[in-house]
N, C-alpha and C. Protein backbone atom coordinates (compact mmCIF):
# COMPACT_ATOMS: atom_id res chain seq x y z
N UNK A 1 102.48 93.05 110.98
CA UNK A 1 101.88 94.10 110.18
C UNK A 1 100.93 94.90 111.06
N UNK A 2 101.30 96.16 111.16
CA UNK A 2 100.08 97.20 111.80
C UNK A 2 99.17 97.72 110.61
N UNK A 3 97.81 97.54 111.27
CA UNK A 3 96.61 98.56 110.53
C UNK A 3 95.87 99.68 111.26
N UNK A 4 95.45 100.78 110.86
CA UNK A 4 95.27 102.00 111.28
C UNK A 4 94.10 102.21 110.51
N UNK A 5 92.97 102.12 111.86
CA UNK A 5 91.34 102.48 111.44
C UNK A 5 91.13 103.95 111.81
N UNK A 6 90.98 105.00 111.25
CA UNK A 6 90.80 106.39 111.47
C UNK A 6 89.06 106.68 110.83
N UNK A 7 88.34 107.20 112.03
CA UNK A 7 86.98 107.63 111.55
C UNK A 7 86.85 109.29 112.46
N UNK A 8 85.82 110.07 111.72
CA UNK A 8 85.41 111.06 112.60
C UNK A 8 85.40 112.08 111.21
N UNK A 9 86.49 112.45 110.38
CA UNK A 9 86.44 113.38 109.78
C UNK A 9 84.80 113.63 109.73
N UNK A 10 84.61 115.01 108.65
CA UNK A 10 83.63 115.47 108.34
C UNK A 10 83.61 117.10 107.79
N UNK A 11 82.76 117.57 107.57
CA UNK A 11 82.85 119.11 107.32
C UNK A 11 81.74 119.85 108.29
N UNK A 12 82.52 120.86 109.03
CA UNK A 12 81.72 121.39 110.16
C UNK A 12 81.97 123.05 109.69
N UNK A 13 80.92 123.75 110.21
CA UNK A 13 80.89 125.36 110.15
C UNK A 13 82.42 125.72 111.13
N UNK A 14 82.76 126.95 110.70
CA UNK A 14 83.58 127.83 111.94
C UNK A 14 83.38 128.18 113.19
N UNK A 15 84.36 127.48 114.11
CA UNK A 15 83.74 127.49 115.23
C UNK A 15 83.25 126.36 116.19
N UNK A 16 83.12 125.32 115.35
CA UNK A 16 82.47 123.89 115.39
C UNK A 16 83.27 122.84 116.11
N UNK A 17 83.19 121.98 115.88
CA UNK A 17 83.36 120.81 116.87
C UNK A 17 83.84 119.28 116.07
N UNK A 18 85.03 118.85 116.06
CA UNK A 18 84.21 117.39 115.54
C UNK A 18 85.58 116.49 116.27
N UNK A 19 85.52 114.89 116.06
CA UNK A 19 86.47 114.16 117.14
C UNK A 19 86.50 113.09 115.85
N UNK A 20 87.95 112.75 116.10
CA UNK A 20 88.61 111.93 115.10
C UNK A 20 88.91 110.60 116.42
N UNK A 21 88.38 109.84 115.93
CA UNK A 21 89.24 108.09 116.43
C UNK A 21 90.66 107.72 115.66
N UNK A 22 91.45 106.92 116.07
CA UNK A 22 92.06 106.23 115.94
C UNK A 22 92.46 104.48 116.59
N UNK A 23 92.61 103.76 115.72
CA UNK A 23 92.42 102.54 116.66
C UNK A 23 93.79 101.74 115.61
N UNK A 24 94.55 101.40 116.38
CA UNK A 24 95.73 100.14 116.00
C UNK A 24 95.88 98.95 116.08
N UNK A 25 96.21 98.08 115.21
CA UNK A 25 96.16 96.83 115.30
C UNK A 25 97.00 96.17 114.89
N UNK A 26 97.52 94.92 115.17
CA UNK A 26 99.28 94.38 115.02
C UNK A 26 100.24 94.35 115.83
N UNK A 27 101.22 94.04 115.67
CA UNK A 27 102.53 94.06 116.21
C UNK A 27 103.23 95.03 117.16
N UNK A 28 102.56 95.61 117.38
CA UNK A 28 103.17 97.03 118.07
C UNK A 28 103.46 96.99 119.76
N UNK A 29 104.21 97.39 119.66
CA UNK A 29 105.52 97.30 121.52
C UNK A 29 104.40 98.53 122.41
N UNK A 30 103.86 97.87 123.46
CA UNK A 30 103.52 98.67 124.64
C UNK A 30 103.85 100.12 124.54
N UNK A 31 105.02 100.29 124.54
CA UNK A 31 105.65 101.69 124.44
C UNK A 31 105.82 102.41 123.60
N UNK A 32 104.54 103.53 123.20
CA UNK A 32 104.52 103.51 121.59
C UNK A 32 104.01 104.92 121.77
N UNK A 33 103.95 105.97 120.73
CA UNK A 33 103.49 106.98 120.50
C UNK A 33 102.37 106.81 119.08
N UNK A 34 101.48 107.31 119.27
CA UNK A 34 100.20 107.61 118.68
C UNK A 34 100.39 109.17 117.85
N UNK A 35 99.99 109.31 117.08
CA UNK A 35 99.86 111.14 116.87
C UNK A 35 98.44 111.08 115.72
N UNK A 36 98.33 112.76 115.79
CA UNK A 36 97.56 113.02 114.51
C UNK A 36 98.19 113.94 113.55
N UNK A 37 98.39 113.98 112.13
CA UNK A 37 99.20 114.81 111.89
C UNK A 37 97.93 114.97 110.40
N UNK A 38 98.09 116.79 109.97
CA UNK A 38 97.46 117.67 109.23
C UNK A 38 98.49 117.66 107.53
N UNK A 39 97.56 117.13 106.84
CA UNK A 39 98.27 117.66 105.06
C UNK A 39 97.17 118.57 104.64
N UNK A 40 97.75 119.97 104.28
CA UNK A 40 96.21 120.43 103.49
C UNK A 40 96.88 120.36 102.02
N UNK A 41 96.46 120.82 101.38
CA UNK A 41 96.35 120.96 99.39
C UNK A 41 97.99 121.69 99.86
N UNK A 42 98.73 121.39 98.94
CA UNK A 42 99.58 121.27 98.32
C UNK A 42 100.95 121.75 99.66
N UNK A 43 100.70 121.34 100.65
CA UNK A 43 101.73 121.62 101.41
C UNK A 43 102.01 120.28 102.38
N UNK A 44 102.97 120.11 103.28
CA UNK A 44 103.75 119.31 103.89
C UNK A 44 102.64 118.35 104.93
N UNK A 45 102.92 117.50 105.32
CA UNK A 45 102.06 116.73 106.94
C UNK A 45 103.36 117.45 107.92
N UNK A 46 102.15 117.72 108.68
CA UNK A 46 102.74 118.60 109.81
C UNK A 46 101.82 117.76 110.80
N UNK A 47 102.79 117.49 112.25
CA UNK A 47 101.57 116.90 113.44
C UNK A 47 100.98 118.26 113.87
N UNK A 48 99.95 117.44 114.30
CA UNK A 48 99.17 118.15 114.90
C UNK A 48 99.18 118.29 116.58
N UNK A 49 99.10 116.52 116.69
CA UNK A 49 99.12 116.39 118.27
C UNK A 49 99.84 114.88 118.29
N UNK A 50 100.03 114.63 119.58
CA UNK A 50 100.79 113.37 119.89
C UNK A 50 100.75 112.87 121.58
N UNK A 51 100.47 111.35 121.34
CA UNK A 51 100.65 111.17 123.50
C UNK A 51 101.59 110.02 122.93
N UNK A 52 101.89 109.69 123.80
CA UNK A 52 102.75 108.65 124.32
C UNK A 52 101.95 107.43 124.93
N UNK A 53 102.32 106.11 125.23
CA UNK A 53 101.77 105.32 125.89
C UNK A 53 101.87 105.80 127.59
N UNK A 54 102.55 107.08 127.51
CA UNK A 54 102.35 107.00 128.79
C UNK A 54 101.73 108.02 129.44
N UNK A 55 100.93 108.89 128.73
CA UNK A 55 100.59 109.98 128.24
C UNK A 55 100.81 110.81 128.39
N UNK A 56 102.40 111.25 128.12
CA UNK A 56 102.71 112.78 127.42
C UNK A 56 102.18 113.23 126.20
N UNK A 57 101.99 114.60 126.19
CA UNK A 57 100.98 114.72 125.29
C UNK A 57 102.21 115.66 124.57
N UNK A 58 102.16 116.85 122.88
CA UNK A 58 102.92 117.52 122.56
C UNK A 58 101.59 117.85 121.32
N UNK A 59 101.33 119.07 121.41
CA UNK A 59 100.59 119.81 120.59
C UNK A 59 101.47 121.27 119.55
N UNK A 60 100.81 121.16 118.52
CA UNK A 60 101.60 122.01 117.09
C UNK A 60 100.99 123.48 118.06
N UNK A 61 101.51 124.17 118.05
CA UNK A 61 101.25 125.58 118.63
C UNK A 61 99.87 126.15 118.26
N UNK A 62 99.53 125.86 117.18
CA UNK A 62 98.84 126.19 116.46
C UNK A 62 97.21 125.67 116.74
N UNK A 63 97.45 124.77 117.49
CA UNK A 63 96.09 124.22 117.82
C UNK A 63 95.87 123.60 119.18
N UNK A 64 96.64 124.20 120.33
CA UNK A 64 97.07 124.62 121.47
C UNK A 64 96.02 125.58 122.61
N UNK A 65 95.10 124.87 123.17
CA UNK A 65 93.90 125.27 123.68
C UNK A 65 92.85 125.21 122.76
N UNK A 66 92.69 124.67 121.83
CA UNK A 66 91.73 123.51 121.20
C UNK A 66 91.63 122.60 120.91
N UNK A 67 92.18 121.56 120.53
CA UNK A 67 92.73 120.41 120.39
C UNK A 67 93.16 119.91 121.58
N UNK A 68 92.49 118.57 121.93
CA UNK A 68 92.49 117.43 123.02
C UNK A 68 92.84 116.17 122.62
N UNK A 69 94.21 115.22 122.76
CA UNK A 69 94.31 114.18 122.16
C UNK A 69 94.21 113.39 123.41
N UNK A 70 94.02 112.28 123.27
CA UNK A 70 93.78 111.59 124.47
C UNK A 70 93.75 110.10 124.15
N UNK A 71 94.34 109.10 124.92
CA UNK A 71 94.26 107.58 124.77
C UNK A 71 92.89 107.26 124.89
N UNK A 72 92.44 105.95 124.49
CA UNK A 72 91.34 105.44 125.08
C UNK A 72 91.23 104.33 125.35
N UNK A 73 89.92 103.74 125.97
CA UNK A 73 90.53 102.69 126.48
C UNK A 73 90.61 101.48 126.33
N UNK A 74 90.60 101.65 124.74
CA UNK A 74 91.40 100.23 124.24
C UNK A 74 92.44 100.67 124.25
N UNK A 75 93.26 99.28 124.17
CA UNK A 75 94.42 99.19 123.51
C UNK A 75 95.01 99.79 122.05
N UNK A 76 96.00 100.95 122.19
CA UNK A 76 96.70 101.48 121.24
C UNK A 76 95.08 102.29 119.80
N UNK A 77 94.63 102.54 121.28
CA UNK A 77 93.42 104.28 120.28
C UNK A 77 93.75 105.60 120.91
N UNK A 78 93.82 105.92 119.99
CA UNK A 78 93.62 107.49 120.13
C UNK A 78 92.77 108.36 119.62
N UNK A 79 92.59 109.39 120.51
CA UNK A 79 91.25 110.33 119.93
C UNK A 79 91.52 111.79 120.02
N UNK A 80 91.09 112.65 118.78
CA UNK A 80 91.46 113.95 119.24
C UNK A 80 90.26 114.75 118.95
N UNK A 81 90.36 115.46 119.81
CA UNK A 81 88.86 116.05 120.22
C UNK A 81 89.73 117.86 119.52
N UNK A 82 88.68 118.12 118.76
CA UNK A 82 89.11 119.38 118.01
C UNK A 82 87.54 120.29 118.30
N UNK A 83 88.09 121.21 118.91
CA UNK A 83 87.18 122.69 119.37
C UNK A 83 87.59 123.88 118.58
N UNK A 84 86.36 124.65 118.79
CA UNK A 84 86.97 126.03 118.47
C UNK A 84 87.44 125.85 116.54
N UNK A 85 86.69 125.14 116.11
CA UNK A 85 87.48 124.77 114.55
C UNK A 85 87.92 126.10 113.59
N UNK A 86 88.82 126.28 112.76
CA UNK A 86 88.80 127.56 111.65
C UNK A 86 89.13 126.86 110.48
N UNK A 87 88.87 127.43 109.66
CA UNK A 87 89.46 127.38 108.38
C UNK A 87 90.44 126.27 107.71
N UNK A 88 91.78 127.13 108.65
CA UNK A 88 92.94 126.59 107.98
C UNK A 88 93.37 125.42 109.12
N UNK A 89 92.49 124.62 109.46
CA UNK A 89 92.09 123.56 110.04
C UNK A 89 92.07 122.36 108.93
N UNK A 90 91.49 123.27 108.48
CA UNK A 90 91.25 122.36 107.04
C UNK A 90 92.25 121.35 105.97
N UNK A 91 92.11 119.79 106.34
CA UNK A 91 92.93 118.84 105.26
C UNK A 91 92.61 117.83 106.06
N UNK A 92 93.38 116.73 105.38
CA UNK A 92 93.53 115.18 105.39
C UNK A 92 94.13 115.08 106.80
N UNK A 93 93.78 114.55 107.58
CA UNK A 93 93.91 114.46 109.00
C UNK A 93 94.67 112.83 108.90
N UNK A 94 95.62 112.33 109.39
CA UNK A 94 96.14 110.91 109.35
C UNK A 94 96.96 110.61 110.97
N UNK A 95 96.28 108.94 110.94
CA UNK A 95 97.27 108.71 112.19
C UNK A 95 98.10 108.29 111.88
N UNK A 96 98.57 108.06 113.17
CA UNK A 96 100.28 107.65 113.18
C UNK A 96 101.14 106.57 114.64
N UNK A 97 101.43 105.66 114.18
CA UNK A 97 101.74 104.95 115.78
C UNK A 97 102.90 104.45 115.31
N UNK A 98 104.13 104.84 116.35
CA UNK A 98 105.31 104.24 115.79
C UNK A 98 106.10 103.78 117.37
N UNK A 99 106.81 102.98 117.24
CA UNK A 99 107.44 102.35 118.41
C UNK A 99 108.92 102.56 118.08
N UNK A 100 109.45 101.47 118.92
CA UNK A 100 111.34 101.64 118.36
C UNK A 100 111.25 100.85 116.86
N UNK A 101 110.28 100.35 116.53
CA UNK A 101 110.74 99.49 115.67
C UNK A 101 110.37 100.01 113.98
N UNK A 102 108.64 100.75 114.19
CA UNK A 102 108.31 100.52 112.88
C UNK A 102 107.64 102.42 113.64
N UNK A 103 107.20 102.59 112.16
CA UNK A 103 105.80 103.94 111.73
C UNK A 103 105.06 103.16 110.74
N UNK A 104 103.91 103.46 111.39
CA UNK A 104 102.69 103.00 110.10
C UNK A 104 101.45 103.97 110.20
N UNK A 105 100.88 104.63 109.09
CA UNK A 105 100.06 105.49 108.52
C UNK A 105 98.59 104.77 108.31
N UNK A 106 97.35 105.79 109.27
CA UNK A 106 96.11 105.35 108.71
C UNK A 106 95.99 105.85 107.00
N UNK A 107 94.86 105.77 106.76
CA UNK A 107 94.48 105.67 105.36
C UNK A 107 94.39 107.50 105.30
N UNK A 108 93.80 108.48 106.26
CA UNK A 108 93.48 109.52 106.19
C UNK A 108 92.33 109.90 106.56
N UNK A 109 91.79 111.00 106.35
CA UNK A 109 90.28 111.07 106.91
C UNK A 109 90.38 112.92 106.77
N UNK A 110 89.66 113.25 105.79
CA UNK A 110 88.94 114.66 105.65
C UNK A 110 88.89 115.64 106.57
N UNK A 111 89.01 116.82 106.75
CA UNK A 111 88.56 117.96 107.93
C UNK A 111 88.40 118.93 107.04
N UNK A 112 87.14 119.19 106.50
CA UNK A 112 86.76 120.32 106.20
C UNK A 112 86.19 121.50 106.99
N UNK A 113 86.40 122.94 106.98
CA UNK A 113 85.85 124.01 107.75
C UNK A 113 85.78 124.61 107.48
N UNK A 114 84.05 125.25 107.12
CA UNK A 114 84.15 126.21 106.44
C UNK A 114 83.76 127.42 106.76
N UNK A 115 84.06 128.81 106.06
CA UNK A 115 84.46 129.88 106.96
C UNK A 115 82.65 130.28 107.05
């Protein structure tokens, strides 16, 4: 069984700054991809960002020279460092770590921004 501790959300002005953790725990194969992926009110989870265990990284266009995801240095964390914040930034921020075998979902975590 994997569990997915996600902290950082918050509500920041436009323009602002804030860094989401992620940390994994369980069963999970060395070779694994991490991501962060965006739900706002009433539309789809879309990623946001993603590395690899080996760290390739793959960012949503959209948040592409602000957004920094990055391993750390525990074992199977990830962190994404969000700059430059706007608006439609704004929703339920969730991780994500999946291997060949499984996907498993943190709980979520807030990003409010307000204009």
């Amino acid at each position: 069984q994997v569990q997915l501790v996600e902290s950082g959300g918050g509500l920041v002005q436009a323009g602002g700054s804030l860094r989401l953790s992620c940390a994994a725990s369980g069963s999970i194969f060395d070779i694994n991809v991490m991501g962060w992926y965006r739900q706002a009110p009433g539309k789809q989870r879309d990623l946001v960002a993603s590395i690899s265990s080996a760290g390739t990284t793959n960012y949503a266009d959209s948040v592409k020279g602000r957004f920094t995801i990055s391993r750390g240095n525990a074992k199977n964390t990830a962190d994404l460092q969000m700059n430059s914040l706007k608006p439609e930034d704004t929703g339920v921020y969730y991780c994500n770590v999946r291997d060949r075998y499984l996907s498993s979902w943190g709980q979520g975590t807030q990003v409010t921004v307000s204009s």
